[in-house]
Protein backbone atom coordinates (compact mmCIF):
# COMPACT_ATOMS: atom_id res chain seq x y z
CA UNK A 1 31.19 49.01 -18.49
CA UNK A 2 27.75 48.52 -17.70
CA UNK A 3 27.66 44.64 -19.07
CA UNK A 4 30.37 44.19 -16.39
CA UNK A 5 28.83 45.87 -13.79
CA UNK A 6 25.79 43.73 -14.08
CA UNK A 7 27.39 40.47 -14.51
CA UNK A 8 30.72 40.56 -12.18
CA UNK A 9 30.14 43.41 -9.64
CA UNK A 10 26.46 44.10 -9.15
CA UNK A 11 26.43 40.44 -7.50
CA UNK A 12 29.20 40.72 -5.71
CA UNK A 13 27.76 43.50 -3.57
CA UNK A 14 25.51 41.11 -2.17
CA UNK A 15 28.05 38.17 -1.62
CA UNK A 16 30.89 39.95 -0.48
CA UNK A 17 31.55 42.05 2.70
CA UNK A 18 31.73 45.82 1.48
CA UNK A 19 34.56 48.07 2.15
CA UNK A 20 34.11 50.69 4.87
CA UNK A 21 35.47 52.76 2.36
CA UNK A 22 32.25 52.71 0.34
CA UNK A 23 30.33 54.47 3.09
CA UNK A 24 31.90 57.95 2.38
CA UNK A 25 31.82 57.68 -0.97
CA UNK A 26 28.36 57.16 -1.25
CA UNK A 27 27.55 60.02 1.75
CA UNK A 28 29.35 62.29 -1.19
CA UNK A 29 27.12 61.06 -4.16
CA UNK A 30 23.54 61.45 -1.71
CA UNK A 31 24.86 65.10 -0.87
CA UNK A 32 26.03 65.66 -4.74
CA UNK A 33 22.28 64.49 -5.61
CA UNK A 34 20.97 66.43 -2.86
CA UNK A 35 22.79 70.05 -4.33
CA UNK A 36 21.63 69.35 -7.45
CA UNK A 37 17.75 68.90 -6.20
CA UNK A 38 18.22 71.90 -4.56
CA UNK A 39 19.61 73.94 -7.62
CA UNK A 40 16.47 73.53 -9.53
CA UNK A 41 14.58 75.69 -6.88
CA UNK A 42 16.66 78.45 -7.04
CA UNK A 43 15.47 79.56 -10.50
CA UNK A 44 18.73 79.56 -12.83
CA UNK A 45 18.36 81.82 -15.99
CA UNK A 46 19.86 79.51 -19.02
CA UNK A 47 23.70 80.76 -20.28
CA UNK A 48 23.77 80.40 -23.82
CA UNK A 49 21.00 77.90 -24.41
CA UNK A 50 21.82 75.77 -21.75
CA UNK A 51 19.38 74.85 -19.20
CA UNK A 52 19.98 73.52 -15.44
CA UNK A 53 18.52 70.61 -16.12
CA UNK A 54 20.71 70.02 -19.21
CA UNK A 55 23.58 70.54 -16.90
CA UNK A 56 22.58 68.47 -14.20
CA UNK A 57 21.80 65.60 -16.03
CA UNK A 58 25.19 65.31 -18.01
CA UNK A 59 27.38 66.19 -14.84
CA UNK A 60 25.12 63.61 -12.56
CA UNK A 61 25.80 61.10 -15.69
CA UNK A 62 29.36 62.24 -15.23
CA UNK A 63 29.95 61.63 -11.52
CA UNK A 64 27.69 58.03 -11.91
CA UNK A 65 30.21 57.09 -14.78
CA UNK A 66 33.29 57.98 -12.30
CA UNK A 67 31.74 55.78 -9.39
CA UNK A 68 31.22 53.10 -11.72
CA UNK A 69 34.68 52.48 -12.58
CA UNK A 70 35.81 53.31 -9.18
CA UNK A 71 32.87 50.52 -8.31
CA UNK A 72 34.21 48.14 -10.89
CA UNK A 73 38.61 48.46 -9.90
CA UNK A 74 38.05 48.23 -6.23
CA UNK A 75 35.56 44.78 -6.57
CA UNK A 76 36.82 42.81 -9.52
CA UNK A 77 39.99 42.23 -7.51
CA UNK A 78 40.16 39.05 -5.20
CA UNK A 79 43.56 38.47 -4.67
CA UNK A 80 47.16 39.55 -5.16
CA UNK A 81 47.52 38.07 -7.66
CA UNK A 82 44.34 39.18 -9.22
CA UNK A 83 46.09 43.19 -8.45
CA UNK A 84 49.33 42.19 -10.29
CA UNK A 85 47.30 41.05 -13.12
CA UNK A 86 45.22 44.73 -12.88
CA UNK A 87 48.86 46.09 -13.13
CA UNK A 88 49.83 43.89 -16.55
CA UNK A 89 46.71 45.47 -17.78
CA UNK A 90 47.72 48.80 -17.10
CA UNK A 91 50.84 48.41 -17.96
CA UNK A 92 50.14 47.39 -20.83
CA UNK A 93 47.46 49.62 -22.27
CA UNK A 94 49.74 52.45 -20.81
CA UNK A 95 52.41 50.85 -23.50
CA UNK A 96 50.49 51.35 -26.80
CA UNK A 97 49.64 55.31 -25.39
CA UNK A 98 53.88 55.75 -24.77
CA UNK A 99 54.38 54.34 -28.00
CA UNK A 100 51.78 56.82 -29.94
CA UNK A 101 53.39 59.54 -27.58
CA UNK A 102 57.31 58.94 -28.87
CA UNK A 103 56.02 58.43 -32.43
CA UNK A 104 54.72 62.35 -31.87
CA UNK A 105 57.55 63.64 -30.14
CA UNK A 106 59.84 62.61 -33.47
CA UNK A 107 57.80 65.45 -34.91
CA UNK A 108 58.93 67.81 -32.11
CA UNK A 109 62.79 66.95 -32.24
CA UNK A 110 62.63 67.54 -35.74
CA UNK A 111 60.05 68.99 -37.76
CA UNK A 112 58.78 67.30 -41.09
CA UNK A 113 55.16 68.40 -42.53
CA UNK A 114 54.60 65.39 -44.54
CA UNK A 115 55.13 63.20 -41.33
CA UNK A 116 52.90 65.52 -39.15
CA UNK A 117 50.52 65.41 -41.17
CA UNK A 118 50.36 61.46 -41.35
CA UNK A 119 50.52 61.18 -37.65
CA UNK A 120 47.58 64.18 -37.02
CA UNK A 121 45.67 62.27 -39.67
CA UNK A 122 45.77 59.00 -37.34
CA UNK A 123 44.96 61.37 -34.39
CA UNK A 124 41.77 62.21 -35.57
CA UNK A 125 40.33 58.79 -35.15
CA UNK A 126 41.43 59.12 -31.44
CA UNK A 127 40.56 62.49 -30.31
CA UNK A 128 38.25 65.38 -31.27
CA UNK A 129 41.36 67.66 -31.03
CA UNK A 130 43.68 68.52 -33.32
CA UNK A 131 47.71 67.69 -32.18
CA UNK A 132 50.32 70.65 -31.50
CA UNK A 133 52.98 70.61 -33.48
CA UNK A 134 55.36 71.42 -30.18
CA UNK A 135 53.84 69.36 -27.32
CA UNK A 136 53.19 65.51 -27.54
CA UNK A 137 49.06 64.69 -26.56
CA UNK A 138 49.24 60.73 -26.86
CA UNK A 139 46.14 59.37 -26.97
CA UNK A 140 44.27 62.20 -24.98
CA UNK A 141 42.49 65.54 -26.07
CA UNK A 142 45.29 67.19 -24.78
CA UNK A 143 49.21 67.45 -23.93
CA UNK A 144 47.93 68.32 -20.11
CA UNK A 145 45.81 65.27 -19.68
CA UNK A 146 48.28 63.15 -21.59
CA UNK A 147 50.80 64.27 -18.55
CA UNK A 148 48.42 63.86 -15.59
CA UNK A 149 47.61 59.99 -16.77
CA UNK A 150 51.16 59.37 -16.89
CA UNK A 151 51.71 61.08 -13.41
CA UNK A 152 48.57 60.09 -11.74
CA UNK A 153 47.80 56.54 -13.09
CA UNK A 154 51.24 55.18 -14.08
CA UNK A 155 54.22 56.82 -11.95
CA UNK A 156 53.07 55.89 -8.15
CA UNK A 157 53.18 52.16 -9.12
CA UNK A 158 56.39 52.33 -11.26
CA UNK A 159 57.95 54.14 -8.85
CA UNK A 160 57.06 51.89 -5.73
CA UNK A 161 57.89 49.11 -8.07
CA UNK A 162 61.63 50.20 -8.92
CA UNK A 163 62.12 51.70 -4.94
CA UNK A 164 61.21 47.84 -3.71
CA UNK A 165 62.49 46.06 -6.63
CA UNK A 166 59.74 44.16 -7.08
CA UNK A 167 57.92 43.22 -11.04
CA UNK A 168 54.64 41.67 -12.04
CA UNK A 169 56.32 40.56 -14.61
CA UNK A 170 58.38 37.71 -14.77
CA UNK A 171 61.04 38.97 -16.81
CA UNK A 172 64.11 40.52 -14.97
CA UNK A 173 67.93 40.66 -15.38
CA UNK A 174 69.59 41.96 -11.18
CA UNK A 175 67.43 44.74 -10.76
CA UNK A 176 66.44 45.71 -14.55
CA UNK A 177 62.81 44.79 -14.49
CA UNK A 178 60.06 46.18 -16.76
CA UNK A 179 58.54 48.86 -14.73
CA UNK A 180 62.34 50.39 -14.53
CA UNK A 181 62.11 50.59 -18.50
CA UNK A 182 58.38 51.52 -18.60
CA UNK A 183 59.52 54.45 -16.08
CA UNK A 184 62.37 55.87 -17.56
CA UNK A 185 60.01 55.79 -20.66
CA UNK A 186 57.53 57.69 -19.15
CA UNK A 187 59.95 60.10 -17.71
CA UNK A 188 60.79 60.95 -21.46
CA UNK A 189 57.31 60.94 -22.76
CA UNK A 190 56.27 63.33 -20.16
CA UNK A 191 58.91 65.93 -20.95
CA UNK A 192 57.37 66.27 -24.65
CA UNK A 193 54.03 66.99 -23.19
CA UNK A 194 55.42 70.09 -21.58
CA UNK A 195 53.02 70.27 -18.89
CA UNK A 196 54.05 72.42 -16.61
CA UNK A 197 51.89 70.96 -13.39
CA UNK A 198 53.35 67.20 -15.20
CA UNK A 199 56.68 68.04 -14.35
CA UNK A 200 56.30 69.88 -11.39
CA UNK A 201 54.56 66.61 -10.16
CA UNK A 202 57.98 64.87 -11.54
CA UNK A 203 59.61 67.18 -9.59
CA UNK A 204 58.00 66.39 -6.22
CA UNK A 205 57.81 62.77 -7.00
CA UNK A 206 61.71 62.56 -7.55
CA UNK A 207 62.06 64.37 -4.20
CA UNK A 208 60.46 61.98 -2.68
CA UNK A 209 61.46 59.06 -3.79
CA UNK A 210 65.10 59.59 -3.38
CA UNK A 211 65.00 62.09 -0.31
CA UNK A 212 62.16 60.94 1.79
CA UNK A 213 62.36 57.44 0.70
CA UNK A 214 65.34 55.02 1.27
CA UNK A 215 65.51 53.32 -2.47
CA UNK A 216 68.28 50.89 -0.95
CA UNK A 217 65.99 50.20 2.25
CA UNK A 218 63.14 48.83 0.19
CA UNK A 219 61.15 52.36 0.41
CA UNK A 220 60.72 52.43 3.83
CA UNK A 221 60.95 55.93 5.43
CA UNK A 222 64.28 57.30 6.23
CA UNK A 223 65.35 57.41 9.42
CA UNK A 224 67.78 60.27 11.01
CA UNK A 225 70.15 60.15 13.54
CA UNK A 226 74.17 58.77 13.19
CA UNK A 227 74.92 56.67 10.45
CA UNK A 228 71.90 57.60 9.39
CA UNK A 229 72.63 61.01 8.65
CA UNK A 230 75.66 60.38 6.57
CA UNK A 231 72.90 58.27 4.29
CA UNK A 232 70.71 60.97 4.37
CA UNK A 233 73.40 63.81 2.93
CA UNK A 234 74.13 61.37 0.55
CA UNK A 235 70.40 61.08 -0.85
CA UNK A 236 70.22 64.88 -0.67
CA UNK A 237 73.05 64.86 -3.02
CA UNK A 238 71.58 62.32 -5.35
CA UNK A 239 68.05 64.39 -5.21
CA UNK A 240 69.87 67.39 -5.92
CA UNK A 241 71.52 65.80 -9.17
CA UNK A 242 68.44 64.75 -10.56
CA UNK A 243 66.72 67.59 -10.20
CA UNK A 244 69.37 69.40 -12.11
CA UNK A 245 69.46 66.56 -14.84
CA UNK A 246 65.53 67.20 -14.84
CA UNK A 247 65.70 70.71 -15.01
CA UNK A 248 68.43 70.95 -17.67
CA UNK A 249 66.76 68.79 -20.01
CA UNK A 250 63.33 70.49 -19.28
CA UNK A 251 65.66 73.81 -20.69
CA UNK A 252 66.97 72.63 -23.45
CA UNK A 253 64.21 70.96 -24.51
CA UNK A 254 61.30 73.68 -23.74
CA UNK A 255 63.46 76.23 -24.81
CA UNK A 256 62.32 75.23 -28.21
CA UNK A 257 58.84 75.59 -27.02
CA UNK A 258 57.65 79.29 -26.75
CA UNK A 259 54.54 78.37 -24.59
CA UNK A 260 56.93 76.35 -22.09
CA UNK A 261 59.55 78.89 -22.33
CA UNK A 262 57.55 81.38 -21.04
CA UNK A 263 58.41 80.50 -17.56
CA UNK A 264 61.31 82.08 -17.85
CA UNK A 265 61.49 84.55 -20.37
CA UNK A 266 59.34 86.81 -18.69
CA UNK A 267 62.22 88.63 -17.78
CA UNK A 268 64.04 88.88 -20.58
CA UNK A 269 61.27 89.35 -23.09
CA UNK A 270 61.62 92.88 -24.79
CA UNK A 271 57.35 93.13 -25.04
CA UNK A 272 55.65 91.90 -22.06
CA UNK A 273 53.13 94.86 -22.04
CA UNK A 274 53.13 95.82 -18.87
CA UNK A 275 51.89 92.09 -17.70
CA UNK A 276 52.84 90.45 -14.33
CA UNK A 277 54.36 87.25 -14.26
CA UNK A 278 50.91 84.71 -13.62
CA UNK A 279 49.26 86.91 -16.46
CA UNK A 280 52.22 86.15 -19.00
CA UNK A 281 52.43 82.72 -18.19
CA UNK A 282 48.46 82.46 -18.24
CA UNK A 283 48.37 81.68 -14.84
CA UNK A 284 46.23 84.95 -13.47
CA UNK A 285 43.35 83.38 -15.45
CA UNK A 286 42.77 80.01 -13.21
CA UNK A 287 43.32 81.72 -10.00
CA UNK A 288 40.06 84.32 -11.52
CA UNK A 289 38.21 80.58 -11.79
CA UNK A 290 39.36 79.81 -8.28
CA UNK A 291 38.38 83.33 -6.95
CA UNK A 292 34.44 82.93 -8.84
CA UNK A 293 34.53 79.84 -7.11
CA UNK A 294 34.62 80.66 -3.64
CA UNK A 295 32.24 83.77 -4.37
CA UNK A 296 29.80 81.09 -5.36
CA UNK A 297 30.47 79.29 -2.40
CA UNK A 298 30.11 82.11 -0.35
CA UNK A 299 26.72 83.02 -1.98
CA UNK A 300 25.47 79.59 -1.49
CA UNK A 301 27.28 77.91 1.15
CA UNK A 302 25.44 74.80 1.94
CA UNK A 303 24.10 72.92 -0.79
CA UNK A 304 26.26 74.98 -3.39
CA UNK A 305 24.78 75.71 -7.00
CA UNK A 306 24.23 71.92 -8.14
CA UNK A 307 26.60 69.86 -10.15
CA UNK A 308 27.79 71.63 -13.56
CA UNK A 309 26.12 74.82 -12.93
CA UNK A 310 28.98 76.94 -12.11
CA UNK A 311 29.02 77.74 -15.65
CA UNK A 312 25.91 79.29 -15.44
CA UNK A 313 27.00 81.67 -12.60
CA UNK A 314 30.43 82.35 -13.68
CA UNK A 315 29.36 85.89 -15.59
CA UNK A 316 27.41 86.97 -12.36
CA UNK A 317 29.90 85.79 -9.49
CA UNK A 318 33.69 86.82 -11.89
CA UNK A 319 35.26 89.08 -9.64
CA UNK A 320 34.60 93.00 -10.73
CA UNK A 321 37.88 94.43 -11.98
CA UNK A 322 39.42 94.68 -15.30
CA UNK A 323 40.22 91.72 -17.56
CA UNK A 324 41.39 93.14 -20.59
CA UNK A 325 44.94 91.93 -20.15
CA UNK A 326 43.15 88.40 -19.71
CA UNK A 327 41.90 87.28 -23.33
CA UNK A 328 40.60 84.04 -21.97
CA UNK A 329 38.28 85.94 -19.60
CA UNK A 330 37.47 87.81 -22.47
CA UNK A 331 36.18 85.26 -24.46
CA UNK A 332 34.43 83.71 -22.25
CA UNK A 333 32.34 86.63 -21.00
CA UNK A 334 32.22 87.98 -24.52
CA UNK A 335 28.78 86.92 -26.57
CA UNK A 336 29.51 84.66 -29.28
CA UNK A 337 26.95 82.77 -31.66
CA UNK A 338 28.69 80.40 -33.15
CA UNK A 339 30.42 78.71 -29.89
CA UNK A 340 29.17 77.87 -26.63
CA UNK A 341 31.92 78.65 -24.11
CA UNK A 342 31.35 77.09 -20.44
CA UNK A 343 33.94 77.32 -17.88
CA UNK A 344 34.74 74.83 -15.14
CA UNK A 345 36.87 75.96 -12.40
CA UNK A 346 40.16 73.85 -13.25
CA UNK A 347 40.31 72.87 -9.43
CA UNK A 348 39.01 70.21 -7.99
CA UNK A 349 38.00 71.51 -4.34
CA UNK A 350 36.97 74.81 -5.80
CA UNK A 351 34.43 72.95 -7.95
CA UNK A 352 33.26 71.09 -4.47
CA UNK A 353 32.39 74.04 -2.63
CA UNK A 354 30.86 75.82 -5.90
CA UNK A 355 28.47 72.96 -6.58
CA UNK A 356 28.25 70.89 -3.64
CA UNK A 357 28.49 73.44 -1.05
CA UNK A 358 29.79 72.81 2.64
CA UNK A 359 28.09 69.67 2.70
CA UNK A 360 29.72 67.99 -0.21
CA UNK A 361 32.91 68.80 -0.01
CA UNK A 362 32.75 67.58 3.50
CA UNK A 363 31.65 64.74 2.30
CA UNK A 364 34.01 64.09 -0.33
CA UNK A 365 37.19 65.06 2.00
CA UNK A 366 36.00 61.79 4.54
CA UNK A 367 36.24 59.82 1.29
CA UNK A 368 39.94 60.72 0.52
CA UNK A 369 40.54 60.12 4.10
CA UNK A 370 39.10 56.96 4.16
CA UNK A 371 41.59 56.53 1.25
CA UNK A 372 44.42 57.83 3.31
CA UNK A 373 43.43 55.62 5.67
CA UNK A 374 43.58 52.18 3.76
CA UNK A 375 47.17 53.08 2.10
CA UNK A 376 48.48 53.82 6.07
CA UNK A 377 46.82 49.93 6.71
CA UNK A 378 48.74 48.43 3.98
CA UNK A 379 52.01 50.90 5.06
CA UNK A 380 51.84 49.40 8.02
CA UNK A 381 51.06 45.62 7.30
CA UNK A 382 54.45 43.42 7.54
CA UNK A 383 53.44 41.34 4.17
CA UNK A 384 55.39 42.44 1.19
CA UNK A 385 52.72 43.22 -1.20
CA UNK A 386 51.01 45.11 1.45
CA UNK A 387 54.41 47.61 1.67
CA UNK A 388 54.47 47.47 -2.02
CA UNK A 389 50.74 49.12 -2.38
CA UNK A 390 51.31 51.21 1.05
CA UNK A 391 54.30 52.76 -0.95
CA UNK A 392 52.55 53.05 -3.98
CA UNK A 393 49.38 54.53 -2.15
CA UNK A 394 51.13 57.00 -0.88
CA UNK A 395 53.00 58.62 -3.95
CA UNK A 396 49.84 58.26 -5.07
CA UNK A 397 47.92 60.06 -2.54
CA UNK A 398 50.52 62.92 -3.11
CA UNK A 399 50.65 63.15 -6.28
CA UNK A 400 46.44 63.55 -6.32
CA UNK A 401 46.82 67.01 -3.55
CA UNK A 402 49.09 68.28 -6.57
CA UNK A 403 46.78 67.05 -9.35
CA UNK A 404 43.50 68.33 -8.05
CA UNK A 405 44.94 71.81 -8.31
CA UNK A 406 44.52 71.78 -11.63
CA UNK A 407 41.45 69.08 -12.81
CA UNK A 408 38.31 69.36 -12.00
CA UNK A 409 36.45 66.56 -13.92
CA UNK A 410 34.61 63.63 -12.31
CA UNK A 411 34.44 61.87 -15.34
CA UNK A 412 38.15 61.21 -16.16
CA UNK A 413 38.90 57.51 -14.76
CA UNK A 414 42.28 58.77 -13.39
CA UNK A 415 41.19 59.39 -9.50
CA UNK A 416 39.02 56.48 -9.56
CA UNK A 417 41.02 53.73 -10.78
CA UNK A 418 44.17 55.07 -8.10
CA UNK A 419 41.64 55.35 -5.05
CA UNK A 420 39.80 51.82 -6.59
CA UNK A 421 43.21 49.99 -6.85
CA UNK A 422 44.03 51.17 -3.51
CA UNK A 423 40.34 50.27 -1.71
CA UNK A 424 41.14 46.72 -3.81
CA UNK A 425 44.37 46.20 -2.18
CA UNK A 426 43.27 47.13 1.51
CA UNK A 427 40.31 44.25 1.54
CA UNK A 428 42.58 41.53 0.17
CA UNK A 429 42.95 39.33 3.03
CA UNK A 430 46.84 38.93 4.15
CA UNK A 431 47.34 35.57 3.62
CA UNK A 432 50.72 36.05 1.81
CA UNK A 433 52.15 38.14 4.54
């Protein structure tokens, strides 16, 4: 990363007129500096051996890593077909991860030790975690972040893809094209991981695509009224049907899984101790992250508590009540030598106001518009690869206000590559129109 940054994009911020885009996004990284300046004055006891400083440093490392590969996918590409090419990549890379994903779920349809083994043995060379033996992780730490890549970073330009029936590839028999395989692949994959935010995100993304979208009108926004309306009944029919395909196979299939399953056997499980529904499915414990949050935020509304260092304020700011029905509140409040436990808040804008304050988060919503406002360009353009990323933009766009609920990292590529790709495609000149 940093070899290309010095030879291909480092000189092409000095060539090249710089997208508008950029000026948000670096407003966000002067305030993120700025909170985390600040947090050194207000004299932070160390949690477990960790210092400010210390957390600072790796979480300002973190966020500079994250800009550089935003940095790097929304300069390298020139041209269209420079963008299709960024898609082959993708494509392909996301290929070898579906592969290693279906080679795990074989474990999951049927169970064989000797072959779990072999595969977990593999694993370890790829991740620091070991594998579940019910949920597929692909080439991730874990099932969830297997789930969001495959949402996040793959689906929005599948799914564009197969709505305009369009390929980067040139391989294609009528309309069975590669990205329709590498979707309904996907689809699959993703149902092993048994994410429950992953296929909630399926959910919404099938809704709409077939609902809000007219597949047979090349993507482009259904329109009531008439005719119309008969067209429109007949997509709500379709969405329904999917939905119920999705949902039965999500039964059948998580019904073997008793952490999936959980959903809904909260009402017919004989001991639920007294528990309410968001406790038993684990739930109750990210909304207590959420809640310390915006208590930090509230005690420091400005400049926030600096960047990482809502771990360090999570025992003081947890809201006061009882968490003994919580056991992941309780170990992470509860001393232990031999493992350092520090929380992030799971949520993206939670995190912003925490650790960036008012400021920051300010800061970083203008970004995301600025986003917003390069996929509405290209929805809006009359070229065809313009609709094709405007489409694409916009699943994508959605399927980040779903995502953010539940990551918080600045370090995973997965937002920066989708809002890089994006920037990329809204500074191509329209020359192919």
């Amino acid at each position: 990363m940093i070899l290309l940054l010095v030879l291909a994009i480092l000189p092409r911020l000095f060539k090249k007129r710089l997208p508008r885009t950029f000026l948000p996004w670096l407003a966000f990284l002067v305030m993120a500096l700025m909170s985390s300046v600040v947090a050194l004055s207000l004299g932070t006891q160390a949690t477990q051996g960790i210092t400010v400083a210390s957390r600072l440093l790796r979480n300002i490392f973190a966020l500079g890593l994250g800009s550089a590969i935003y940095l790097t996918v929304a300069l390298l590409p020139e041209s269209w077909d420079d963008l299709n090419a960024s898609l082959r990549w993708l494509y392909s890379g996301f290929g070898m991860a579906l592969l290693w994903g279906s080679l795990q779920a074989v474990y999951i349809v049927h169970f064989s030790r000797p072959y779990f083994n072999w595969i977990s043995d593999i694993q370890t060379f790829l991740s620091t975690r070991k594998l579940f033996t019910t949920r597929v992780s692909g080439l991730t730490y874990e099932p969830k972040w297997f789930a969001e890549q495959i949402c996040f970073l793959l689906l929005p330009w599948l799914v564009g893809a197969v709505l305009q029936n369009r390929s980067v590839f040139k391989w294609r028999y009528r309309r069975l094209t590669v990205e329709l395989g590498l979707l309904a692949w996907s689809v699959i994959v993703l149902i092993f991981t048994f994410s429950r935010s992953g296929l909630i995100i399926l959910g919404v993304v099938i809704v709409v695509s077939l609902f809000i979208f007219d597949p047979r009108g090349g993507g482009e926004v259904a329109a009531s009224g008439g005719e119309r309306a008969t067209k429109r009944g007949r997509r709500l029919t379709q969405t329904i049907l999917a939905l119920v395909v999705l949902g039965l196979a999500v039964f059948l299939a998580g019904s073997q899984n008793r952490f999936f399953s959980r959903l809904w056997r909260y009402w017919t499980e004989g001991e639920i101790q007294n528990k309410t529904f968001l406790e038993y499915i684990g739930f109750r414990s990210r909304l207590a992250y959420v809640e310390t949050a915006w208590r930090t935020f509230e005690a420091f509304p400005v400049f926030g508590v600096g960047l990482g260092n809502y771990a360090l304020y999570f025992d003081e700011m947890l809201p006061d009540q009882p968490w003994n029905r919580n056991p992941e509140i309780i170990r992470l409040i509860t001393p232990s030598d031999d493992t350092i436990r520090l929380i992030t808040p799971k949520n993206l804008y939670a995190r912003l106001l925490a650790e960036t304050g008012l400021l920051g988060t300010i800061a970083f919503t203008t970004f995301v518009i600025a986003v917003l406002g390069c996929v509405l360009f290209l929805w809006f353009s009359r070229g065809p690869d313009q609709k094709y990323w405007g489409l694409s933009g916009l699943l994508a766009l959605i399927i980040f206000f779903l995502v953010m609920v539940s990551f918080d990292s600045f370090a995973v590529p997965n937002m920066w590559v989708v809002f890089g790709l994006i920037t990329a495609a809204a500074h191509i000149p329209q020359d192919r129109s």
